[in-house]
Protein backbone atom coordinates (compact mmCIF):
# COMPACT_ATOMS: atom_id res chain seq x y z
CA UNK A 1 -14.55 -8.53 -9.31
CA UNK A 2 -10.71 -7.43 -10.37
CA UNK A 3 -9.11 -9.37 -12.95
CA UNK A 4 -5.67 -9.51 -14.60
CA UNK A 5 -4.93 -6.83 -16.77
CA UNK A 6 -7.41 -4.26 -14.92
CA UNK A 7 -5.37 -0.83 -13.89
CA UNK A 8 -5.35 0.28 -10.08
CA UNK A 9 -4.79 3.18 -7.45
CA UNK A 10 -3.83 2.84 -4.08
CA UNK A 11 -4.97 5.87 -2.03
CA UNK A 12 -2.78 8.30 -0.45
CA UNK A 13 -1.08 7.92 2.69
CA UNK A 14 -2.32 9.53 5.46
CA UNK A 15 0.44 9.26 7.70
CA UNK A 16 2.48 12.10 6.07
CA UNK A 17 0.42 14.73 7.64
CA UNK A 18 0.43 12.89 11.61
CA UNK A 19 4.03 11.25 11.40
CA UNK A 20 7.52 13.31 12.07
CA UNK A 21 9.95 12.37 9.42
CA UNK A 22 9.32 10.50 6.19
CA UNK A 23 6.68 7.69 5.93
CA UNK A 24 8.19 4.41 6.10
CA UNK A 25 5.42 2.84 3.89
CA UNK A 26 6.58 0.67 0.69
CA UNK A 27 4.58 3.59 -1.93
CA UNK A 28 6.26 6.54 -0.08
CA UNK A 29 9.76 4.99 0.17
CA UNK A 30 9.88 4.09 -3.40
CA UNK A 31 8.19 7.38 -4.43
CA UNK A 32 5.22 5.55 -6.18
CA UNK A 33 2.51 7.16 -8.56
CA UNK A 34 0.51 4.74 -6.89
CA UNK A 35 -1.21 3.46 -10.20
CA UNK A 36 -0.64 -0.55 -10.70
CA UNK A 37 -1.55 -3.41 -13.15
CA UNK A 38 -2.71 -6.51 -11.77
CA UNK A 39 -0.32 -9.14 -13.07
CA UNK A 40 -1.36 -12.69 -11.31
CA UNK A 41 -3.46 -14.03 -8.73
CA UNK A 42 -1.71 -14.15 -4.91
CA UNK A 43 -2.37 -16.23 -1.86
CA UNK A 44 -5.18 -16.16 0.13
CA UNK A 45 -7.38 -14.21 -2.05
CA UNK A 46 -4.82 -11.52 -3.17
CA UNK A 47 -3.40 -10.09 -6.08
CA UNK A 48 -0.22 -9.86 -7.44
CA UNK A 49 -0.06 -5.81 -8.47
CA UNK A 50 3.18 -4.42 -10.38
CA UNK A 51 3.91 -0.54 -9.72
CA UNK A 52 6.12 1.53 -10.71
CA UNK A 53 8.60 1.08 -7.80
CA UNK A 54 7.73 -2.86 -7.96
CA UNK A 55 5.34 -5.65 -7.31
CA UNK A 56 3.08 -5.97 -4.24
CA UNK A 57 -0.03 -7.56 -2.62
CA UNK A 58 -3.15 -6.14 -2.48
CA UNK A 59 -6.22 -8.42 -0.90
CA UNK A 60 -9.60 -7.97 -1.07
CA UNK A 61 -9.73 -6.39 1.98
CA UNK A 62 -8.01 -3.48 0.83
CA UNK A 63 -10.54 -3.22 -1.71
CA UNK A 64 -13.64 -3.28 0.64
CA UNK A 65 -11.79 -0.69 3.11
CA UNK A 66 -11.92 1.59 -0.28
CA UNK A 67 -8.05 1.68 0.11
CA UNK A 68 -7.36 0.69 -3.33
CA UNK A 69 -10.10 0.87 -6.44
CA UNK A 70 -10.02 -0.19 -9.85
CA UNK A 71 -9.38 2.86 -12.62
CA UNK A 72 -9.57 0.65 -15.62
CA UNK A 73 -10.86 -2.20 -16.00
CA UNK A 74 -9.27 -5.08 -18.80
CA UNK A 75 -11.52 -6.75 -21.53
């Protein structure tokens, strides 16, 4: 179970290799580390996750596709 305070990573796109052009995703466009903190709980069982190129929601479903997993977890 992810918490506030626990450290995240988003995996890497893998559009860059099959698209023309630049990804249009919001972690490509804003050149994202992809590492984020949870900050608050979201709607509809998501989380409220501040990166370095800004906040966005991540749901438990991203979780359970292994999309995103937790790197550090708060205490």
């Amino acid at each position: 179970m992810v918490k506030i305070g626990d450290l995240i990573k988003v995996k890497e796109c893998e559009l860059h290799a099959e698209q023309e052009g630049e990804c249009t995703c919001f972690f490509c466009c804003g050149n994202s580390n992809r590492v984020g903190l949870i900050i608050a709980p979201g709607p509809m069982n998501a989380w409220t996750v501040m990166f370095d190129c800004g906040d966005f929601q991540i749901d438990k479903f991203d979780f359970a596709r292994g999309d995103v997993e937790v790197i550090s977890e708060s205490r």
